[in-house]
Protein backbone atom coordinates (compact mmCIF):
# COMPACT_ATOMS: atom_id res chain seq x y z
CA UNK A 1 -31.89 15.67 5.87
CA UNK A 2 -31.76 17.91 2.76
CA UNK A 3 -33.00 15.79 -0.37
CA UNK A 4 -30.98 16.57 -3.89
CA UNK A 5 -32.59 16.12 -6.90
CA UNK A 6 -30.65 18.23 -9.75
CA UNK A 7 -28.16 16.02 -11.57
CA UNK A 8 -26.24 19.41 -11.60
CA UNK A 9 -26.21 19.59 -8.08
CA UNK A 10 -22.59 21.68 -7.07
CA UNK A 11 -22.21 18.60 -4.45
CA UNK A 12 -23.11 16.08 -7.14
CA UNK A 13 -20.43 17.79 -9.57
CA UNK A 14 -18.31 17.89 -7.20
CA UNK A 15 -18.30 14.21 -6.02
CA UNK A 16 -18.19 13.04 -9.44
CA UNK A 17 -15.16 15.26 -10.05
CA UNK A 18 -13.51 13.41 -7.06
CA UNK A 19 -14.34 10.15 -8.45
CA UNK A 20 -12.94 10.65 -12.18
CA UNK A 21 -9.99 12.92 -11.65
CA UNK A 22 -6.98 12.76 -9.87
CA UNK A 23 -5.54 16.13 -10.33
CA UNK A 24 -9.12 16.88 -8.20
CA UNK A 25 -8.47 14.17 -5.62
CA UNK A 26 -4.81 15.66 -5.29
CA UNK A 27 -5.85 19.27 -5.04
CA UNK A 28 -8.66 18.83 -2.62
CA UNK A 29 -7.13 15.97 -0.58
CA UNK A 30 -10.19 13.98 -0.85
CA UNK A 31 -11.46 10.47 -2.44
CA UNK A 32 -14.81 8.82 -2.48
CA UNK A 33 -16.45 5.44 -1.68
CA UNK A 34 -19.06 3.41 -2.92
CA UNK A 35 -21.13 0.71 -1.04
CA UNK A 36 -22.14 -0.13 2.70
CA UNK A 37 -18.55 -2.53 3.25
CA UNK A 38 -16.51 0.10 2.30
CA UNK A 39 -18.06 2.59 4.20
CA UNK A 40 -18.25 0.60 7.47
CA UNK A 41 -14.61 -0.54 7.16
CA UNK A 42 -13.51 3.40 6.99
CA UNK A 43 -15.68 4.39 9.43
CA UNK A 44 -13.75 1.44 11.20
CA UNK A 45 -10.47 2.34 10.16
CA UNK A 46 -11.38 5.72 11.73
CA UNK A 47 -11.30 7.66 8.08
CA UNK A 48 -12.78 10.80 8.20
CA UNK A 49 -15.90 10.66 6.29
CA UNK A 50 -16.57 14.22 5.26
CA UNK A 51 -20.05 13.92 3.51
CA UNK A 52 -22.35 11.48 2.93
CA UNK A 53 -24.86 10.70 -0.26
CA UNK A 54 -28.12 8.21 0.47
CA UNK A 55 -30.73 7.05 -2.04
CA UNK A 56 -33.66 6.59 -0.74
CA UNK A 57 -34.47 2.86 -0.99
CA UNK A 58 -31.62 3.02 1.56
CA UNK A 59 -32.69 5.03 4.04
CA UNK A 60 -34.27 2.19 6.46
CA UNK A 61 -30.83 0.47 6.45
CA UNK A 62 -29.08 3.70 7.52
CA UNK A 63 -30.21 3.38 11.11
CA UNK A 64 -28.32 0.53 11.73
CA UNK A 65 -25.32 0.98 9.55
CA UNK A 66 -21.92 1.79 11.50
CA UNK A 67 -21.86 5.49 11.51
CA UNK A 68 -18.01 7.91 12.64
CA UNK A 69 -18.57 9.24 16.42
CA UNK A 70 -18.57 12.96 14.59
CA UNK A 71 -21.65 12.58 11.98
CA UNK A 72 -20.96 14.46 9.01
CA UNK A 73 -23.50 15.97 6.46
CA UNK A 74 -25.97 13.82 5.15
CA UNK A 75 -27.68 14.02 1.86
CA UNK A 76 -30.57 11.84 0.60
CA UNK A 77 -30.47 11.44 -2.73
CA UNK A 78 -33.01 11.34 -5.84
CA UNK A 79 -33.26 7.80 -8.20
CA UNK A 80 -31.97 10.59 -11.01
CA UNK A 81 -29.17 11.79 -8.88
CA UNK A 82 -27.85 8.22 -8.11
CA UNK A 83 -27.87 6.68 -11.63
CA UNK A 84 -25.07 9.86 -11.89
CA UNK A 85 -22.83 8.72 -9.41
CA UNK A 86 -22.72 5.27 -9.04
CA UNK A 87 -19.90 3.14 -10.29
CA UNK A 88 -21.07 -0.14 -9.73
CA UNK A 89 -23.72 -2.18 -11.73
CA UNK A 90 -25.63 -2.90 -8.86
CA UNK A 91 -25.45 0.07 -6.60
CA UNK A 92 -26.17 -0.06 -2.73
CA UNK A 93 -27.59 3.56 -2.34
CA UNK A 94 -24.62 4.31 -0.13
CA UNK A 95 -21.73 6.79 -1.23
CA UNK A 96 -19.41 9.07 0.55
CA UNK A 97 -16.38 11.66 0.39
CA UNK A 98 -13.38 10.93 2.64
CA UNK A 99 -10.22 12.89 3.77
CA UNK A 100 -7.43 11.33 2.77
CA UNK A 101 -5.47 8.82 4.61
CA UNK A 102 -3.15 10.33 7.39
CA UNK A 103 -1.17 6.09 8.63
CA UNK A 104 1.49 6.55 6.02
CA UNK A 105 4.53 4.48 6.21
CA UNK A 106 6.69 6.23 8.73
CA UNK A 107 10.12 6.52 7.25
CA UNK A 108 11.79 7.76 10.27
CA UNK A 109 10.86 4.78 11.88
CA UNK A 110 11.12 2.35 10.16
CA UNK A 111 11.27 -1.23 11.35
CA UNK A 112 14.64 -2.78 9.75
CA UNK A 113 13.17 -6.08 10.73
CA UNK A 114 10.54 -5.32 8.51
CA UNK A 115 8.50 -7.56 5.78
CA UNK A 116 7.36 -4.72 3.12
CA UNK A 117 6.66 -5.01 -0.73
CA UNK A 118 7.46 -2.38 -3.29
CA UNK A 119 5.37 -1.65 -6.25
CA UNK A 120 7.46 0.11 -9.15
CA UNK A 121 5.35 1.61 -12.06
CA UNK A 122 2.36 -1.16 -10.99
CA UNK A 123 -0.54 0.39 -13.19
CA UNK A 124 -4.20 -1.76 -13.07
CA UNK A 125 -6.13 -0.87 -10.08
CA UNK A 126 -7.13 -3.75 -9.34
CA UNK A 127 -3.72 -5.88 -9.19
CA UNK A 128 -2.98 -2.70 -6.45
CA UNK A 129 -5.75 -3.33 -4.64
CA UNK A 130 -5.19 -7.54 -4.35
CA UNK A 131 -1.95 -6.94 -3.27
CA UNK A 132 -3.31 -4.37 -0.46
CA UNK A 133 -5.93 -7.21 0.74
CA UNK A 134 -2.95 -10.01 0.42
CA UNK A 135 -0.83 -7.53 3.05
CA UNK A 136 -3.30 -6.54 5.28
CA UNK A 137 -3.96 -10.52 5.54
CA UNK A 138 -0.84 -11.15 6.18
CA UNK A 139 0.33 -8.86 8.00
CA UNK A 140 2.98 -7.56 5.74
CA UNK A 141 5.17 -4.46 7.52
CA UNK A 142 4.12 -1.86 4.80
CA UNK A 143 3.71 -1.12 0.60
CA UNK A 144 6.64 0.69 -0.81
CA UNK A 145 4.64 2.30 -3.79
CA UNK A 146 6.43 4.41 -6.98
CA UNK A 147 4.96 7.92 -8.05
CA UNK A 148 4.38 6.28 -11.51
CA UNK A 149 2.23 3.69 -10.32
CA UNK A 150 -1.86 4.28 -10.31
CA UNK A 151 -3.32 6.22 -8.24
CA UNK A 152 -4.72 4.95 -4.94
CA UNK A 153 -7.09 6.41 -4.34
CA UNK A 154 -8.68 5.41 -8.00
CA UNK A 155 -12.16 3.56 -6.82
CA UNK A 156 -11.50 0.74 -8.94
CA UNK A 157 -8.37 0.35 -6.53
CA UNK A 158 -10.20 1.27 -3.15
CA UNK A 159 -12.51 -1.50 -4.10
CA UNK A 160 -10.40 -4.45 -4.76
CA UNK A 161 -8.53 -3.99 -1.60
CA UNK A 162 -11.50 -3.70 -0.14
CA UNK A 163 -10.57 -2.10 3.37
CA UNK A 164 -7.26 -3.04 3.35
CA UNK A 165 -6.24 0.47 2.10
CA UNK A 166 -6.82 2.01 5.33
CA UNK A 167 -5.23 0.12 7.70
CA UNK A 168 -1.96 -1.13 5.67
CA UNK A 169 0.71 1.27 6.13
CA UNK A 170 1.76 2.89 3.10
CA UNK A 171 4.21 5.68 0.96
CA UNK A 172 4.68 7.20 -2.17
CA UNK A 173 8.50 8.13 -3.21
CA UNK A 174 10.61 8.07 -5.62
CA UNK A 175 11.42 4.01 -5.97
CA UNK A 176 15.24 4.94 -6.89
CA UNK A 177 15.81 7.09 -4.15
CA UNK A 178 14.06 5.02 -1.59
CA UNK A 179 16.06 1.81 -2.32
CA UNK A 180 19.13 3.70 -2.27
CA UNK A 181 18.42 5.09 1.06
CA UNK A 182 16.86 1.87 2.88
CA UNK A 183 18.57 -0.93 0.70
CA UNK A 184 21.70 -1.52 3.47
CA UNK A 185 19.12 -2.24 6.14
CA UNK A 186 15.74 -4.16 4.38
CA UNK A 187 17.57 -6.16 1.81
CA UNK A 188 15.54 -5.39 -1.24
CA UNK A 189 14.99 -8.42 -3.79
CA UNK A 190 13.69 -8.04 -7.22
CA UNK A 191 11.40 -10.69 -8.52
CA UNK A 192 12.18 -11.47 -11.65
CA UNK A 193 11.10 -14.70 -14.04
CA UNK A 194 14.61 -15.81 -14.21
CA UNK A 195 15.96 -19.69 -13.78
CA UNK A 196 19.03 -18.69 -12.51
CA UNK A 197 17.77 -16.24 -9.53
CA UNK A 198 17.08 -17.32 -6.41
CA UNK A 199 13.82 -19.48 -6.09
CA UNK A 200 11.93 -18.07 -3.64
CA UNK A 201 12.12 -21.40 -1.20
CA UNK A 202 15.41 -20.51 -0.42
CA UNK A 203 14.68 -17.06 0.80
CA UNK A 204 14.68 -16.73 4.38
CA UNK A 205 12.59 -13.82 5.63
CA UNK A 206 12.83 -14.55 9.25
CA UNK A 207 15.01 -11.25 9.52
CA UNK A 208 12.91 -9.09 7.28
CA UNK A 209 13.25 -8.33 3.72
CA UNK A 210 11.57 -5.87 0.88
CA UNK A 211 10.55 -7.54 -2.49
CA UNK A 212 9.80 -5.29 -5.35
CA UNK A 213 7.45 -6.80 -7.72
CA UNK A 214 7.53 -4.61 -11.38
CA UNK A 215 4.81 -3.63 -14.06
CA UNK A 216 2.69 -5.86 -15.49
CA UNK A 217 3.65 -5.76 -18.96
CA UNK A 218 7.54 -5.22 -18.55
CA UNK A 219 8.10 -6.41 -14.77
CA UNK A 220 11.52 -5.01 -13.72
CA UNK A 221 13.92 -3.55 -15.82
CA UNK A 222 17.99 -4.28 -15.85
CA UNK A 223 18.32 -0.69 -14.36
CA UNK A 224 15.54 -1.23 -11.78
CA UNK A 225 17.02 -4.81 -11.05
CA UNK A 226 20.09 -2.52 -10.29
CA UNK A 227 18.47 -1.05 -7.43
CA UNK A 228 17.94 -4.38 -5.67
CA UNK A 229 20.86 -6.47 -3.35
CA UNK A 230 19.22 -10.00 -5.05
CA UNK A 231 16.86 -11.48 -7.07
CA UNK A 232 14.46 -13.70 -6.61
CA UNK A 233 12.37 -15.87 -8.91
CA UNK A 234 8.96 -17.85 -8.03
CA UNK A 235 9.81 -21.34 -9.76
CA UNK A 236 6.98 -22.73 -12.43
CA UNK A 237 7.17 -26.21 -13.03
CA UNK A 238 3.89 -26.13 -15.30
CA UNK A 239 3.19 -24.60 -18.62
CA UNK A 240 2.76 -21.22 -17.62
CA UNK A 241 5.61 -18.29 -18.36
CA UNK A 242 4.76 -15.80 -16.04
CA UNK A 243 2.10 -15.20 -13.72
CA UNK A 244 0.45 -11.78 -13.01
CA UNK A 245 1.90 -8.68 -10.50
CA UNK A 246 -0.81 -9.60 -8.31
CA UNK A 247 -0.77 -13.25 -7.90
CA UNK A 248 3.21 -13.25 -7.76
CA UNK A 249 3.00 -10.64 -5.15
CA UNK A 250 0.33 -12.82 -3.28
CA UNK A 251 2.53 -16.08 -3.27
CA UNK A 252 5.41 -13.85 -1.91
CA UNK A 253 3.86 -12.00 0.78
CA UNK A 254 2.69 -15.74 1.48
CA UNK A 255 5.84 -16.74 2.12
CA UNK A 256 7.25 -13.40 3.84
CA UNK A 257 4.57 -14.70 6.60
CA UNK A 258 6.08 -18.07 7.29
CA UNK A 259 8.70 -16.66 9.62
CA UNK A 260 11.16 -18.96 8.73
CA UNK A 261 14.55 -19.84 10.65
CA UNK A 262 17.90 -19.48 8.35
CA UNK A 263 17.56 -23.24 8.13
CA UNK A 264 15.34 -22.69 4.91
CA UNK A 265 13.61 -25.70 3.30
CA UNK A 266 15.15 -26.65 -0.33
């Protein structure tokens, strides 16, 4: 196992490039993870793990760590090396650079029956990544997500959907042109803080349906509304105006799950 000490490393540069930039991540068609969870649950998920980056006060645990069928590269790693790359406060010793993720959301099939959640111009990692885990959970259909929203594969995201990136279906389009195209058959809904929409409750999902949930700071606008066949509201009896994208978007993929008949409760 080679052993890298240099900070300036070309490999070290390189993964930290991956980690910080985009335009890199785009180029290269790569992203990186930190920790021993993540790593298991892509090696799990059957992500192709390209390289791989050990300290070496975690070298004993390596043996019996869930490793891909086709071992890549595997470089230990100096104290130095890994105060450079790690992200978290309190790193595991365990990083790696993966191929990006080849389950997208198959258009040209999808099911019309569908549950699936749109994202339009979403842009904290972390409400992303909730929503991910709150899918996978549930089994939601698939994430409709806009080309304005945050990236993906942004580690801050990767790590609060912890897994769930890699096995919930997924696609990045333009939001218009998508609703436009798919609206007749999945019923789009646009949640909205709005007394007079239609409180969730009454929404029967039984059949399928696609609620977009907007950004954080603006939600939806009147010409996004636009886009959608309703609009739907989550009701508040408390104190509270609004709650956040991810916690609405949690409470409706909640009820998406409930497979309710048309008789829906009041």
């Amino acid at each position: 196992m080679e052993k890298i000490t240099a900070r300036d490393n070309e490999k070290i540069k390189r993964y930290k490039k991956l980690a910080s930039q985009k335009k890199a991540r785009d180029e290269q068609g790569l992203f990186v993870i930190e920790g021993v969870k993540l790593f298991e649950e892509a090696v799990r998920s059957n992500v192709e793990v390209e390289r791989a980056f050990l300290s070496e006060r975690f070298l004993p645990r390596w043996e019996n760590l869930k490793k891909p069928n086709d071992m890549p590269p595997v470089y230990l790693i100096s104290e130095e090396v890994e105060r450079k790359i790690a992200v978290s406060l309190s790193p595991q010793g365990i990083y790696a650079v993966c191929k990006k993720l080849d389950k997208p959301l198959n258009l040209g099939k999808i099911d019309n029956n569908g549950k699936f959640i749109a994202l339009w111009d979403l842009q904290d990692p972390g409400n992303v990544g909730t929503i991910f885990r709150a899918a996978d959970a549930m089994g939601i259909s698939g994430i409709v997500i806009s080309e304005n929203c945050c990236d993906l594969y942004n580690l801050k995201t990767i790590r609060s959907a912890m897994g769930s990136l890699f096995r919930v279906p997924f696609v990045v389009t333009d939001m218009k042109t998508f609703l436009r195209e798919y609206g007749e058959v999945l019923h789009p809904y646009a949640a909205v803080v709005d007394k007079n929409a239609l409180p969730l409750l009454k929404v029967d999902f039984a059949s399928g349906g696609l609620v977009v949930i907007g950004n954080e700071g603006n939600g939806l606008s009147p010409d996004q509304v636009s886009c959608c066949r309703d609009r739907l509201t989550i009701p508040m009896p408390g104190s509270a105006e609004s709650l956040n994208a991810a916690m609405a978007a949690t409470i409706i993929i909640w009820e998406m799950a409930k497979n309710r008949s048309t008789e829906v409760k009041g």
